[in-house]
Protein backbone atom coordinates (compact mmCIF):
# COMPACT_ATOMS: atom_id res chain seq x y z
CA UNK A 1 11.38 -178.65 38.22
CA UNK A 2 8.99 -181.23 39.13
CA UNK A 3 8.01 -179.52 42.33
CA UNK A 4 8.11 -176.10 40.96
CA UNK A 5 5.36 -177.01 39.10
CA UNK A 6 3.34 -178.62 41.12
CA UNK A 7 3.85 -175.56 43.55
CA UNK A 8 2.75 -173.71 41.05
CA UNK A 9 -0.17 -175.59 39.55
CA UNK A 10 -1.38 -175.81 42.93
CA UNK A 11 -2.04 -172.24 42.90
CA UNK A 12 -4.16 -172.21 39.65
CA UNK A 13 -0.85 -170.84 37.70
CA UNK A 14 -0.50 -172.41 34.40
CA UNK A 15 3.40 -173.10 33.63
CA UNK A 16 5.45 -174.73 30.99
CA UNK A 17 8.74 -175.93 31.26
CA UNK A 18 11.27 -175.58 28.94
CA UNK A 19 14.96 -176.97 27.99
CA UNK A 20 14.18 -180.22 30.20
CA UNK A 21 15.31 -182.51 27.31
CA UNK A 22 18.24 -180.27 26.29
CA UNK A 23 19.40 -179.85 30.22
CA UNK A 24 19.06 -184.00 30.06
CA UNK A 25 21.02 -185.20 27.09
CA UNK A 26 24.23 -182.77 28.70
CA UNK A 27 24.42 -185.50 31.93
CA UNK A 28 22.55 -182.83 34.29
CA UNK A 29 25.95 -180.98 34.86
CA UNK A 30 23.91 -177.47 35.01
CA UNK A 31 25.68 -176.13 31.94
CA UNK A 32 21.88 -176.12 30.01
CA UNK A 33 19.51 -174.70 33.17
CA UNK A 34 15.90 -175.54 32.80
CA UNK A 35 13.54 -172.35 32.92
CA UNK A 36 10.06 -172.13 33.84
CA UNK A 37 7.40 -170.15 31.81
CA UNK A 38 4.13 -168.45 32.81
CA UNK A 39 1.67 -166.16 31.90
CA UNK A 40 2.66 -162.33 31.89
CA UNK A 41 -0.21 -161.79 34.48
CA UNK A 42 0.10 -164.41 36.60
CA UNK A 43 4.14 -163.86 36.89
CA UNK A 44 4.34 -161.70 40.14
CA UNK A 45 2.23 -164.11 41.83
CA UNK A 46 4.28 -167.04 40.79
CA UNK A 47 7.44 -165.46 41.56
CA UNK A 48 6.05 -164.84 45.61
CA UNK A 49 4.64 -168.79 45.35
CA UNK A 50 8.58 -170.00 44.78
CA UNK A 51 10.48 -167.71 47.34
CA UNK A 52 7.87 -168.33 49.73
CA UNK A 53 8.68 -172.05 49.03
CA UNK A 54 12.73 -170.95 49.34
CA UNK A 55 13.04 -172.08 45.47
CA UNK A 56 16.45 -170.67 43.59
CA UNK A 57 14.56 -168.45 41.09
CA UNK A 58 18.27 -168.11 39.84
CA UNK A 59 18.05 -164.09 39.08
């Protein structure tokens, strides 16, 4: 998540992370994923940013 976000600050995309705490207090077993929010406008962009980077976008 960490580099996901710097990836995409880098790029002048605002994002916001959420369920980070939730995904922690369950051990990090992947039951809670974490997700990743950005603007409406600046989505498509963001979405080419992370599979250029080979990031899971999990869809």
């Amino acid at each position: 998540m960490a580099f996901a976000s710097a990836l995409l600050e880098g790029e002048g995309i605002a994002c916001f992370a959420l369920d980070v705490n939730m995904s922690l207090l369950h051990g990090g077993i992947g039951a809670l994923p974490q997700r990743m929010m950005v603007r409406a406008d600046e989505y498509d962009r963001a979405v080419r940013v992370m599979r250029d980077n080979e990031i899971d976008l999990g869809q």
